[in-house]
Every structure is written in structure tokens, then in C-alpha cells.
N, C-alpha and C. Protein backbone atom coordinates (compact mmCIF):
# COMPACT_ATOMS: atom_id res chain seq x y z
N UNK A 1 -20.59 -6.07 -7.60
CA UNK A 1 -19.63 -5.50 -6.68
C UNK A 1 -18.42 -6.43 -6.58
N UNK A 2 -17.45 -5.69 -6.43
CA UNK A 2 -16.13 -6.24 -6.40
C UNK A 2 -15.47 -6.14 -4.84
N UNK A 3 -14.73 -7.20 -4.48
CA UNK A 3 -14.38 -6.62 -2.99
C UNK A 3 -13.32 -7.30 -3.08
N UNK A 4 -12.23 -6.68 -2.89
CA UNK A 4 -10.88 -6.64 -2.82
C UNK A 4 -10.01 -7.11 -1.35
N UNK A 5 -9.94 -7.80 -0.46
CA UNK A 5 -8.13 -7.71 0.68
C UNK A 5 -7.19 -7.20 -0.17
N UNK A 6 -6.21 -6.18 0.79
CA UNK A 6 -5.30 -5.79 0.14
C UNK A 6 -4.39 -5.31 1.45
N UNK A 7 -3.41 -6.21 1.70
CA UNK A 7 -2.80 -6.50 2.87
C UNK A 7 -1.18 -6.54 2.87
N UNK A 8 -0.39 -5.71 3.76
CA UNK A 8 0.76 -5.51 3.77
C UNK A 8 1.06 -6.86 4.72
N UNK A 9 1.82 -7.80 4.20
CA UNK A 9 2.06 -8.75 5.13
C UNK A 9 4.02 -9.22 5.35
N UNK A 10 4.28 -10.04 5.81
CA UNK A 10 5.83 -10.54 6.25
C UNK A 10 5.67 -12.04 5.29
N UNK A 11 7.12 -12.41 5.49
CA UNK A 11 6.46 -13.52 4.48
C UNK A 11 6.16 -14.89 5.15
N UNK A 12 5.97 -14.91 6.48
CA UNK A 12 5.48 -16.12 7.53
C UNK A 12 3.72 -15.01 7.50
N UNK A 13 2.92 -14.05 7.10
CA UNK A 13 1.83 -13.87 7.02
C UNK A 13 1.23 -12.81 8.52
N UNK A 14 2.66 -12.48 8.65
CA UNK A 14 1.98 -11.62 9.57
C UNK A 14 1.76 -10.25 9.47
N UNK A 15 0.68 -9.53 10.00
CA UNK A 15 0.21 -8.23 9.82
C UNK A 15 0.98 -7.13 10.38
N UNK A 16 1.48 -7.29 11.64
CA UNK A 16 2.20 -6.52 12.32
C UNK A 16 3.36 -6.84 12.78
N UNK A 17 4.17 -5.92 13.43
CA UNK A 17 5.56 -6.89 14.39
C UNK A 17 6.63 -6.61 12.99
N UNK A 18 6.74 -5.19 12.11
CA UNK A 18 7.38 -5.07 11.17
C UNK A 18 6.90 -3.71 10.78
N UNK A 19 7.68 -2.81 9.95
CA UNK A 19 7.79 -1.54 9.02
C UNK A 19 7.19 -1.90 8.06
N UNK A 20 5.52 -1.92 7.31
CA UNK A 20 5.70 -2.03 6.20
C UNK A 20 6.12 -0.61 5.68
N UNK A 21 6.20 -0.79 4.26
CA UNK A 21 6.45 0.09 2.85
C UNK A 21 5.14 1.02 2.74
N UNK A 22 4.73 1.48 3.62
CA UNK A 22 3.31 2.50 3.38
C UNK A 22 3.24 3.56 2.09
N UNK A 23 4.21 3.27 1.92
CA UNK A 23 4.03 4.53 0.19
C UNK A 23 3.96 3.41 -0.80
N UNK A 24 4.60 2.32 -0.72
CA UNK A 24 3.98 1.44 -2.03
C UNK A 24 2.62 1.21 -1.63
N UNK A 25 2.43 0.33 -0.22
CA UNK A 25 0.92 -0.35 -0.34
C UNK A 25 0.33 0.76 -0.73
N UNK A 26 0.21 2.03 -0.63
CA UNK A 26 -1.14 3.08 -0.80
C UNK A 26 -0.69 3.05 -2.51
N UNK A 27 0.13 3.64 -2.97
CA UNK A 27 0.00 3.44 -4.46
C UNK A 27 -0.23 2.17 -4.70
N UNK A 28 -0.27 0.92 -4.39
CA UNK A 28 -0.95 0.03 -5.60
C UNK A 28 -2.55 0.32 -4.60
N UNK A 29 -2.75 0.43 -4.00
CA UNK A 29 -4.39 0.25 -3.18
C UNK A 29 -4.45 1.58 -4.31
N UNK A 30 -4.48 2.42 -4.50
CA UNK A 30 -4.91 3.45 -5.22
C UNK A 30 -5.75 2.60 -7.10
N UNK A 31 -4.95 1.78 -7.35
CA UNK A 31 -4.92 1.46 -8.86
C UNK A 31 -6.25 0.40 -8.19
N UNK A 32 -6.58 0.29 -7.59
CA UNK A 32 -8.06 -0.49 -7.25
C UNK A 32 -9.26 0.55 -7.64
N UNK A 33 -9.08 1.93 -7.57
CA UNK A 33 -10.12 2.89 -7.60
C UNK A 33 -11.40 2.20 -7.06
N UNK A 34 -11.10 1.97 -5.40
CA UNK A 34 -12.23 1.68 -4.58
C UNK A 34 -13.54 2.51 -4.93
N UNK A 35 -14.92 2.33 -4.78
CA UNK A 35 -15.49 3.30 -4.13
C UNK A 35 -15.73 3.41 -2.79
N UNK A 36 -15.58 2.25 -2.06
CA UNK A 36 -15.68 1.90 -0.78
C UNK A 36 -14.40 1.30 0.12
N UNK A 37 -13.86 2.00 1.13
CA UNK A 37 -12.93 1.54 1.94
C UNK A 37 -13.37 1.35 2.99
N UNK A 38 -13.24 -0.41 3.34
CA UNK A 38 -14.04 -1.24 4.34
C UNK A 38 -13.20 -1.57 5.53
N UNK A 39 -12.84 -0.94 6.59
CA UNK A 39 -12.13 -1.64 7.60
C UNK A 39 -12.41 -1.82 9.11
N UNK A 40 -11.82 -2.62 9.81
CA UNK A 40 -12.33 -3.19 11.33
C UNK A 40 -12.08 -2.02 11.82
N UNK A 41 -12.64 -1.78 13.08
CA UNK A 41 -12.45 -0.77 14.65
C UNK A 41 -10.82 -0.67 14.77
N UNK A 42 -10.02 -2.50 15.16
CA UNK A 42 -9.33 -2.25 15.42
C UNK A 42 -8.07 -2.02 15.03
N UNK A 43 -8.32 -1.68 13.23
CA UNK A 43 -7.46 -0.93 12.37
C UNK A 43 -7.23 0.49 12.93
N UNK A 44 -8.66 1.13 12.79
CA UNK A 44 -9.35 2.47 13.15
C UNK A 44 -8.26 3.04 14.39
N UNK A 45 -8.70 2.36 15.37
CA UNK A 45 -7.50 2.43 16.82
C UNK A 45 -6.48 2.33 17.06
N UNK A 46 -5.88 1.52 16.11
CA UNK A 46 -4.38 1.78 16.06
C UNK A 46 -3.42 3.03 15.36
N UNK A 47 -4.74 3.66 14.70
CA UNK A 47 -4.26 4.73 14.38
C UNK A 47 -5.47 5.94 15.11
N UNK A 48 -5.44 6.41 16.12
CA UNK A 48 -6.38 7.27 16.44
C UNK A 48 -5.19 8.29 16.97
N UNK A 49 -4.11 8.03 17.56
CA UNK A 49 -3.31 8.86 17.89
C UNK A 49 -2.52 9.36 16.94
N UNK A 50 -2.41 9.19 16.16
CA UNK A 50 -2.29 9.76 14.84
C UNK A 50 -3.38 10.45 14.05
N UNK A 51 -4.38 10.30 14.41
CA UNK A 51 -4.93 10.73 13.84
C UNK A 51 -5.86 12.15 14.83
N UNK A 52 -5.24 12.29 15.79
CA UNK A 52 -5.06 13.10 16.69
C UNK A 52 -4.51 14.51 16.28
N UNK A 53 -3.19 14.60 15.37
CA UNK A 53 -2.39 15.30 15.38
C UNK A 53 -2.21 15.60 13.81
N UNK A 54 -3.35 14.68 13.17
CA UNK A 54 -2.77 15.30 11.21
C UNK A 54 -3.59 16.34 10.90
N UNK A 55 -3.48 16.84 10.07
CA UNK A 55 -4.50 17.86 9.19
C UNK A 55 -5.70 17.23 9.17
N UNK A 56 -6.17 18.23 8.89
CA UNK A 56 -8.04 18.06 9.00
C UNK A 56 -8.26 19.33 7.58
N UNK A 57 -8.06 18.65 6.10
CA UNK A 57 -8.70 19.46 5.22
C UNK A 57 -9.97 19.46 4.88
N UNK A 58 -10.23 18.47 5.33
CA UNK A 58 -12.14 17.64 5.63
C UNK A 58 -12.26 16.79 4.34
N UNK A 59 -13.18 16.38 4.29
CA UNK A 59 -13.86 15.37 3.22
C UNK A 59 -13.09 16.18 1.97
N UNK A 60 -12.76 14.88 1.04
CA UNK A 60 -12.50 14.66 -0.57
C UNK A 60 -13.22 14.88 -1.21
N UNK A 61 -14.27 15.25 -2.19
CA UNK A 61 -15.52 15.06 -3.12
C UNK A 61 -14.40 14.04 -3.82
N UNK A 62 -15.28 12.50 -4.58
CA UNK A 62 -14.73 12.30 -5.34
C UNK A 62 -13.86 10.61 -4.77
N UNK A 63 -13.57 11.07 -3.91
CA UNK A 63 -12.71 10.09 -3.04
C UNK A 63 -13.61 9.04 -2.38
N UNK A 64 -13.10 7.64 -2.01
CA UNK A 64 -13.89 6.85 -1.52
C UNK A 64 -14.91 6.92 -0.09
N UNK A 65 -15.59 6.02 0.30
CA UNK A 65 -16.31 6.35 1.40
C UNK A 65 -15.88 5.48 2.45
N UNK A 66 -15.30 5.66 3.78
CA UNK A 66 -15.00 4.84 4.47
C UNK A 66 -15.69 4.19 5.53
N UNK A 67 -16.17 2.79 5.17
CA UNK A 67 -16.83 2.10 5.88
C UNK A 67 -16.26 1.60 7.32
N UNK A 68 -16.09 1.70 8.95
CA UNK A 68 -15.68 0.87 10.07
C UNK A 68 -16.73 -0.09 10.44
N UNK A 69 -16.47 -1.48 10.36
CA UNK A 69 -17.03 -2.18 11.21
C UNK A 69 -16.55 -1.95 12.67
N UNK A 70 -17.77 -1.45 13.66
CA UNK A 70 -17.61 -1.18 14.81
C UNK A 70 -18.46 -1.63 15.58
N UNK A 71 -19.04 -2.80 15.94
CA UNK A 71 -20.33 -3.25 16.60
C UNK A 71 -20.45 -2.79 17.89
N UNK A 72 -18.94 -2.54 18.22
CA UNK A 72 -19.02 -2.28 20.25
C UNK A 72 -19.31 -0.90 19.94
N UNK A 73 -19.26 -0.01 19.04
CA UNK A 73 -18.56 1.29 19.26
C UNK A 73 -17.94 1.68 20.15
N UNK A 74 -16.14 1.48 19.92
CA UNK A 74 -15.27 1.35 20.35
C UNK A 74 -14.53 2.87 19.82
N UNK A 75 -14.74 3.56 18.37
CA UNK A 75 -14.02 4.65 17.14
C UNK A 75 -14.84 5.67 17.77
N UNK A 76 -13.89 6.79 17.96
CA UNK A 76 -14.15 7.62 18.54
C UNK A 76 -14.02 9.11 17.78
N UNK A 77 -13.36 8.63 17.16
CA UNK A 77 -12.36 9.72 16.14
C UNK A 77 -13.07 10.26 14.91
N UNK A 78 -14.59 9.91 15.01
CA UNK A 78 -15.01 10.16 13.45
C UNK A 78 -14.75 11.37 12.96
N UNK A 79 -15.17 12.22 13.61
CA UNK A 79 -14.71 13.66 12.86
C UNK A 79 -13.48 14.08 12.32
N UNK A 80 -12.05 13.33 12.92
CA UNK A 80 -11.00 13.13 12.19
C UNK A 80 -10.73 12.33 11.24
N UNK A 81 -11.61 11.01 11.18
CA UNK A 81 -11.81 10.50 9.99
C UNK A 81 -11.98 11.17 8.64
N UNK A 82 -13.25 11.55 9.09
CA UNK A 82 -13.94 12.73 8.16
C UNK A 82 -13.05 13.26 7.32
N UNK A 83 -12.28 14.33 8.14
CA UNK A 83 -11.75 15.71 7.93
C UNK A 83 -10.58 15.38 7.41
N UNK A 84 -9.87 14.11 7.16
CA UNK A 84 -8.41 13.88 7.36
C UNK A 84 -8.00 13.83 5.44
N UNK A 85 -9.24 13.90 4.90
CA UNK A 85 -8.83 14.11 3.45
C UNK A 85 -8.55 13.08 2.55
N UNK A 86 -8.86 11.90 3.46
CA UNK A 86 -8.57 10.47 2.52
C UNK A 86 -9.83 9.65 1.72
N UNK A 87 -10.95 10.81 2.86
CA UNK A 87 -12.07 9.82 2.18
C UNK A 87 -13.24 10.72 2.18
N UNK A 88 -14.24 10.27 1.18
CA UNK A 88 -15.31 11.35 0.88
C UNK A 88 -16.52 11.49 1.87
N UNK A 89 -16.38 10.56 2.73
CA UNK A 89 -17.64 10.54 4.04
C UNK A 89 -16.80 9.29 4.81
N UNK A 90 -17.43 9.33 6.39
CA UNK A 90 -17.27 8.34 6.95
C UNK A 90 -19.12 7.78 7.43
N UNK A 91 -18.50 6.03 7.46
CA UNK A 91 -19.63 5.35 8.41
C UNK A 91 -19.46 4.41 9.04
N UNK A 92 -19.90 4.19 10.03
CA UNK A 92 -19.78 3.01 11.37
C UNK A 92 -20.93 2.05 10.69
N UNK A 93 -20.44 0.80 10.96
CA UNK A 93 -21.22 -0.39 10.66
C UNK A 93 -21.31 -1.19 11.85
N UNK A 94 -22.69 -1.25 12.57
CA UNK A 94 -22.44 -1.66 13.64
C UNK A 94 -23.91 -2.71 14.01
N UNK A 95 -24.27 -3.27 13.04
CA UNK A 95 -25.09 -3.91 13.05
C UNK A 95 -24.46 -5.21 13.18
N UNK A 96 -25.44 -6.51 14.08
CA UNK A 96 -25.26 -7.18 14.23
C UNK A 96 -25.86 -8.15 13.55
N UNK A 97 -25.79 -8.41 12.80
CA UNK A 97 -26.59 -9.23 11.50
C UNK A 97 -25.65 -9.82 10.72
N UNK A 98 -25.94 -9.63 9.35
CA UNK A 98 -25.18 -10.31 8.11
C UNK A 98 -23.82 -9.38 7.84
N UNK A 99 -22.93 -9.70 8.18
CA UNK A 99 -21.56 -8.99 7.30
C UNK A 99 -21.76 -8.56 5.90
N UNK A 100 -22.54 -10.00 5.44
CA UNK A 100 -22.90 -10.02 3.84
C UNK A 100 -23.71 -9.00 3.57
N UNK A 101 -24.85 -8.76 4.08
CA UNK A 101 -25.63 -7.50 3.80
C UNK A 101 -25.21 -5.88 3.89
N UNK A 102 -24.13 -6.24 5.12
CA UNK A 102 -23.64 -4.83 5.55
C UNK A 102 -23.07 -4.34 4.47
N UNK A 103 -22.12 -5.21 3.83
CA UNK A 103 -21.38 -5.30 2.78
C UNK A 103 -21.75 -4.66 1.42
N UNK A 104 -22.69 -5.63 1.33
CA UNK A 104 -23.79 -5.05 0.28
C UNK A 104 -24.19 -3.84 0.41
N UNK A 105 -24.91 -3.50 1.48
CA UNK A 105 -25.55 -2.43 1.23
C UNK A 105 -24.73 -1.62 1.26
N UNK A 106 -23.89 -0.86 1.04
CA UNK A 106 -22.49 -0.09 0.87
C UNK A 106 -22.47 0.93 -0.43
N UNK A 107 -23.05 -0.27 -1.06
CA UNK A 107 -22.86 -0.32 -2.22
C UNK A 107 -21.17 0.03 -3.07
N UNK A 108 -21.47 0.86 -4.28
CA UNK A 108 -20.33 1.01 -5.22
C UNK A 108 -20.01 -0.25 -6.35
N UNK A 109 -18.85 -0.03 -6.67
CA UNK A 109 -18.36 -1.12 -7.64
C UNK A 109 -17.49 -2.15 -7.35
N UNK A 110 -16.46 -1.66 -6.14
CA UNK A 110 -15.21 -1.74 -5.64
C UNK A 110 -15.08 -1.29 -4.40
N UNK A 111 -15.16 -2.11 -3.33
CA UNK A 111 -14.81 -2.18 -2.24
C UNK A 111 -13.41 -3.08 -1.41
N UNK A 112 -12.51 -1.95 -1.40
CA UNK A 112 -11.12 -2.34 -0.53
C UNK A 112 -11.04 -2.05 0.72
N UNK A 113 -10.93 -3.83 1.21
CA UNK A 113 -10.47 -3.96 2.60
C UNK A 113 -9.13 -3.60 2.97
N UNK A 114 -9.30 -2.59 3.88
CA UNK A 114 -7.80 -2.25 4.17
C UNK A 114 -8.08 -2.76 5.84
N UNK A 115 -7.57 -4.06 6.20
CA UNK A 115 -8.04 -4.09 8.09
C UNK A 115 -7.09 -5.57 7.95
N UNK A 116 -7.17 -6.03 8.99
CA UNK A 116 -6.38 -7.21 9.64
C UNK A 116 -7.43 -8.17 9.87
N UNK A 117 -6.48 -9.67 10.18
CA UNK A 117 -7.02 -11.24 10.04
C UNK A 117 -8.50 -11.23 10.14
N UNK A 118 -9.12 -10.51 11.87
CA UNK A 118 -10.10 -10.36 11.98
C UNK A 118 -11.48 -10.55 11.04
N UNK A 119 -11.32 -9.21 10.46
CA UNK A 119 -12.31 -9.16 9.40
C UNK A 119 -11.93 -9.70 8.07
N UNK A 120 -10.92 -9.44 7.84
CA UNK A 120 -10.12 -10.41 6.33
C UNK A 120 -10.76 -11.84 6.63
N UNK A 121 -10.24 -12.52 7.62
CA UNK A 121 -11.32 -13.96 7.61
C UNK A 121 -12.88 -14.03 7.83
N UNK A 122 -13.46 -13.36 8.40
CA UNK A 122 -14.92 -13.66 8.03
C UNK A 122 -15.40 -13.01 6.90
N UNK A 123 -14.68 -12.07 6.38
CA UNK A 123 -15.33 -12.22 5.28
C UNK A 123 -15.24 -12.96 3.87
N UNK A 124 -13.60 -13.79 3.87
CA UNK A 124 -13.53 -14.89 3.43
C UNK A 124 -14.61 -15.84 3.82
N UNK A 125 -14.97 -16.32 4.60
CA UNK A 125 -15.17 -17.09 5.22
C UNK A 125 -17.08 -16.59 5.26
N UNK A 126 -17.48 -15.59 4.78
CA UNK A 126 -18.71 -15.22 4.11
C UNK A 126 -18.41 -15.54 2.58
N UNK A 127 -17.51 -15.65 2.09
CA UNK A 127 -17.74 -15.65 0.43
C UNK A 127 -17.83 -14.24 -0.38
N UNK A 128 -17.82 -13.28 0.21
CA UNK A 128 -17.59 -12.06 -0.45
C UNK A 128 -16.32 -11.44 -1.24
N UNK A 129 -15.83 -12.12 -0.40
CA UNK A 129 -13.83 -11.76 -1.16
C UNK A 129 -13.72 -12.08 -2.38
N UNK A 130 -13.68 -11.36 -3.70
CA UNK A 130 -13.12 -12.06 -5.19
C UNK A 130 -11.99 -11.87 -5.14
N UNK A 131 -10.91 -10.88 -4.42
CA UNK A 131 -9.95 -11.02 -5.03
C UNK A 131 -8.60 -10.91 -3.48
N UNK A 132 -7.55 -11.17 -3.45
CA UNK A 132 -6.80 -10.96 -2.04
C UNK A 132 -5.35 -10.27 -2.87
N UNK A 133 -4.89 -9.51 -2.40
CA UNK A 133 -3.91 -8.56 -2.89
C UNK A 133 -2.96 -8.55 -1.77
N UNK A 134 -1.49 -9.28 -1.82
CA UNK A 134 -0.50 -9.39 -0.81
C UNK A 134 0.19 -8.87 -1.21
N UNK A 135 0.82 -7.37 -0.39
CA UNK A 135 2.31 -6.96 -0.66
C UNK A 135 3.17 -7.34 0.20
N UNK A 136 4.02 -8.44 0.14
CA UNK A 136 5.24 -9.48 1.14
C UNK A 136 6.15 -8.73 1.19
N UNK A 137 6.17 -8.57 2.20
CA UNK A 137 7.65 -7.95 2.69
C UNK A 137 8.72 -8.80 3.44
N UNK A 138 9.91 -8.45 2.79
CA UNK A 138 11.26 -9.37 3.15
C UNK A 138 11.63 -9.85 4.81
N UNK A 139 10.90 -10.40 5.27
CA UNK A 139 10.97 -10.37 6.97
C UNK A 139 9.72 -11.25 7.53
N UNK A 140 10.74 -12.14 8.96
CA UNK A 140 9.72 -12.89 9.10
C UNK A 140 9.47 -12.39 10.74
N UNK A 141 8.22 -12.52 11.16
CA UNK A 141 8.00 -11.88 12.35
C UNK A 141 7.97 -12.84 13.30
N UNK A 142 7.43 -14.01 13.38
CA UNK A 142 7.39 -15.40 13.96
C UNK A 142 6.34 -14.93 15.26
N UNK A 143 5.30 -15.67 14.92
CA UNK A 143 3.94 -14.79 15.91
C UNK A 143 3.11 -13.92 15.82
N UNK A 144 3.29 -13.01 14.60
CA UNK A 144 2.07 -12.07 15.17
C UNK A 144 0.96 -12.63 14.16
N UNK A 145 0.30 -10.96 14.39
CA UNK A 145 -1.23 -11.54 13.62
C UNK A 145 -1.22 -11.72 12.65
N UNK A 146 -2.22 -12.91 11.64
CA UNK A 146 -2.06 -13.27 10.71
C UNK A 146 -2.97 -12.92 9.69
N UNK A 147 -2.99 -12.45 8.19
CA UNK A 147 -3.75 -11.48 7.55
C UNK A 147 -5.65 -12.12 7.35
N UNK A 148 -5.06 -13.55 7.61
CA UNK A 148 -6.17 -14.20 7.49
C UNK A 148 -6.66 -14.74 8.71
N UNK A 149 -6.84 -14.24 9.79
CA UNK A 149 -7.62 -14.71 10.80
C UNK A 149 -7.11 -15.66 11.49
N UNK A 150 -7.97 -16.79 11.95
CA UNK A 150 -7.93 -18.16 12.63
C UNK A 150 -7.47 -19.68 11.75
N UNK A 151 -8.59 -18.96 10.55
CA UNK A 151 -8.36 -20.49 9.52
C UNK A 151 -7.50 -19.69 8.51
N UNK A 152 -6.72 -20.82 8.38
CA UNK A 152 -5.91 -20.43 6.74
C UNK A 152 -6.64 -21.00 5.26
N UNK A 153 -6.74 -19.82 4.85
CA UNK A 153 -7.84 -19.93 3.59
C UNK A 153 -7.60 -20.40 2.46
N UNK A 154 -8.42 -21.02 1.97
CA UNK A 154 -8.57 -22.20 1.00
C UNK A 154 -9.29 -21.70 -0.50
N UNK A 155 -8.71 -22.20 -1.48
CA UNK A 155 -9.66 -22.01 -3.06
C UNK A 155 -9.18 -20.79 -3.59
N UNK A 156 -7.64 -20.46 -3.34
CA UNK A 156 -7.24 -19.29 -3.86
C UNK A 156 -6.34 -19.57 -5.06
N UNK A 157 -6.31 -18.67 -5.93
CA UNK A 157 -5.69 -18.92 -7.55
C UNK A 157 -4.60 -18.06 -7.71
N UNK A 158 -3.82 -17.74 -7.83
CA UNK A 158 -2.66 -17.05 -8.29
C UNK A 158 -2.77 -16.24 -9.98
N UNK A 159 -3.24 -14.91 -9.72
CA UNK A 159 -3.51 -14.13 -10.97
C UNK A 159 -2.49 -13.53 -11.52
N UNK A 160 -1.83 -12.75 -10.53
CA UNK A 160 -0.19 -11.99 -10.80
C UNK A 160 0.71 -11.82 -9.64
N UNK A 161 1.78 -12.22 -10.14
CA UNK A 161 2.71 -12.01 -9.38
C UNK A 161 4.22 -10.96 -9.91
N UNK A 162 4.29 -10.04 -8.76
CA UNK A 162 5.45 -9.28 -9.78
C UNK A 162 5.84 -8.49 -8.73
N UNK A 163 7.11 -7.82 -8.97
CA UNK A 163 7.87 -7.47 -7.91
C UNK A 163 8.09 -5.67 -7.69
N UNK A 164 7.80 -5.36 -6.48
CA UNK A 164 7.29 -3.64 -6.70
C UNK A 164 8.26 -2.67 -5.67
N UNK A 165 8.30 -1.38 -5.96
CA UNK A 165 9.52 -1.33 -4.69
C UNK A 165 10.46 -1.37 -3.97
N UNK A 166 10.94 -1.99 -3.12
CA UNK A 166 13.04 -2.26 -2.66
C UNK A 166 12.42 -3.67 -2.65
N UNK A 167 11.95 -4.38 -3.29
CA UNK A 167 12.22 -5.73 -3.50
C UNK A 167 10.86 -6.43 -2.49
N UNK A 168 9.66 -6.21 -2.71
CA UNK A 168 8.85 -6.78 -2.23
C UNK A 168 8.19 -6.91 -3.40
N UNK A 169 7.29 -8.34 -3.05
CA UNK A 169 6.26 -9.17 -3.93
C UNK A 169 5.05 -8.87 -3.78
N UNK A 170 4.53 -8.38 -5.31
CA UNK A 170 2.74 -8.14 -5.16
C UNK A 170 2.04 -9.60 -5.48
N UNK A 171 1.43 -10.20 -4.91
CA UNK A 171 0.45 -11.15 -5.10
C UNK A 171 -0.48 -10.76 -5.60
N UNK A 172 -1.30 -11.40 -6.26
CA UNK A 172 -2.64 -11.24 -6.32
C UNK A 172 -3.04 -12.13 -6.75
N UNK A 173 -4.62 -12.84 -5.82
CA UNK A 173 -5.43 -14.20 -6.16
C UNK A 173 -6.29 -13.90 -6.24
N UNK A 174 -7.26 -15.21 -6.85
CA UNK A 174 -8.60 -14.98 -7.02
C UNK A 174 -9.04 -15.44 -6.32
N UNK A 175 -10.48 -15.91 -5.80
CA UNK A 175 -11.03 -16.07 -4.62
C UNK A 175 -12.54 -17.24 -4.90
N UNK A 176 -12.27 -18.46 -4.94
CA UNK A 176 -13.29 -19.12 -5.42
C UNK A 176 -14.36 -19.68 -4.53
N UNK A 177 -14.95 -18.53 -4.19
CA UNK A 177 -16.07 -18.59 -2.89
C UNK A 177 -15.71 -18.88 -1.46
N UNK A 178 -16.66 -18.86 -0.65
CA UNK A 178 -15.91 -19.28 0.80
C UNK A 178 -14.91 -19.74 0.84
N UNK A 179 -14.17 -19.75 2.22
CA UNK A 179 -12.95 -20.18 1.79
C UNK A 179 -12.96 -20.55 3.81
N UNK A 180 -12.06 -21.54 4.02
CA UNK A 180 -11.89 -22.27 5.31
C UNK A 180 -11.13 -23.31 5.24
N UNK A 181 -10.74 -23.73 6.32
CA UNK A 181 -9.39 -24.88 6.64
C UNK A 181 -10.06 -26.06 6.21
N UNK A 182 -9.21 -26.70 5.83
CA UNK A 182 -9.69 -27.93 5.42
C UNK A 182 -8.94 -29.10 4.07
């Protein structure tokens, strides 16, 4: 299994507090051909009011499966999840155990994190991450959240770099096991 970050960020590393480019990040997240799309609750919630008001063509055949880590069950919205046409099933992950196992058991080939610092750092910070995928956008936010959590992560390699869009930078590193400050 492969598990991918793939994170719209500013170029001080912040997640929010900015416009990203939502039609590039989804076309390059597309060229990952996830089978699994892994993200936090409080991705999920920031879009529930939106997700209030879109179409509901229902499940994809074919299309990935979207995993929420939700331990509080906090996501309320599953049936719009569902129905919203992006993904071939939904599931809540709400076990309190191993990330690593949750992970695992998922299964597929290719699993893309689409979520913020939160979960982007522990699961660095489990060793599951092979690969981190930054699309930088021209703007610095000064403060907000940062794609990587608490610790700034360590043992990363520079695979490609190249320029996509009105002038933003695709990163992409490799990921040489856990990773933490230091």
C-alpha cells in the first residue's frame, strides 16, 4: 500500500487563511488513482454546509472509497457524502487504537490523504506516509494551520518539482519513515 499527503498549502505552510486553486489540486489528486480517500472529521465539517446544498447523484461505481477519521463522531452528513458522486462508498473510522491498523485495514493500493496538519502529522509521525505532494501557492498567510501538524517533519527527499497552473509549485517528496522534530 501506498499512502500519499496531498496538500494545498501557502508558501509559509499554511492550510487555510487563503483561496486555494481547487481545480488544479483535484486534477493532479486525480493522477494518484487513489483507491482510498483518507480524511479527518474536521476536513469533513468544514465542508458540511456545502455539502448541504450540492447534488446528490449517489455513489460512483468505480470511484474511490472515502475513509473519515471520526473518533468523537462529530460527521453528520454521511448520506451526503455518499450521494455527492465523488466517492464509491463512505466510512467513519472511529476506533481508538492504531491509526496504523486503521490504515491498513482499508485496504487498496493507494490511499490519498486529502485533510489538514492534524492527521497529516500523526500519520507522519506513524511512518505510514511514502510520499507528501505540495501544491504552494503564491501567498503567505502568517499563522494559520500548518499542513504538518505540531512538529515539522523530518527525512523528506525531493522527487519532483515543477510548476502547474497560474504559477504555483507541485512538490513532491519521499518519505523515509517516521518523521518528527529534531
Amino acid at each position: 500500500m501506498k499512502v500519499v499527503v496531498h496538500v494545498a498549502v501557502s508558501l509559509d505552510g499554511a492550510t487555510g487563511g487563503f483561496e486555494p486553486d481547487v481545480g488544479t489540486y483535484y486534477e493532479l489528486a486525480r493522477s494518484f488513482e487513489e483507491d482510498v480517500t483518507l480524511t479527518g472529521a474536521d476536513t469533513i465539517l468544514a465542508q458540511e454546509a456545502a455539502l448541504a446544498d450540492a447534488p446528490r447523484p449517489g455513489p460512483t461505481p468505480g470511484a474511490p472509497l472515502l475513509a473519515v477519521v471520526d473518533s468523537r463522531s462529530r460527521v453528520t452528513a454521511w448520506d451526503a457524502l455518499r450521494d455527492c458522486g465523488h466517492w464509491s462508498g463512505v466510512v467513519a473510522l472511529r476506533s481508538h487504537g492504531s491509526l496504523v491498523a486503521d490504515v491498513e485495514a482499508l485496504g487498496g493500493e493507494v490511499v490519498r490523504v486529502d485533510s489538514g496538519g492534524t492527521l497529516n502529522g500523526a500519520l507522519l509521525r506513524a511512518g505510514v506516509v511514502d510520499e507528501v505532494s505540495l501544491l504552494v501557492h503564491p501567498v503567505v498567510v502568517d499563522g494559520g494551520r500548518r499542513w504538518w501538524g505540531s512538529e515539522p517533519p523530518g527525512g523528506l527527499s525531493l522527487r519532483a518539482a515543477s510548476v502547474v497552473g497560474s504559477g504555483l509549485a507541485w512538490l513532491r517528496y519521499g518519505v523515509a519513515g517516521p518523521t518528527a522534530a529534531g
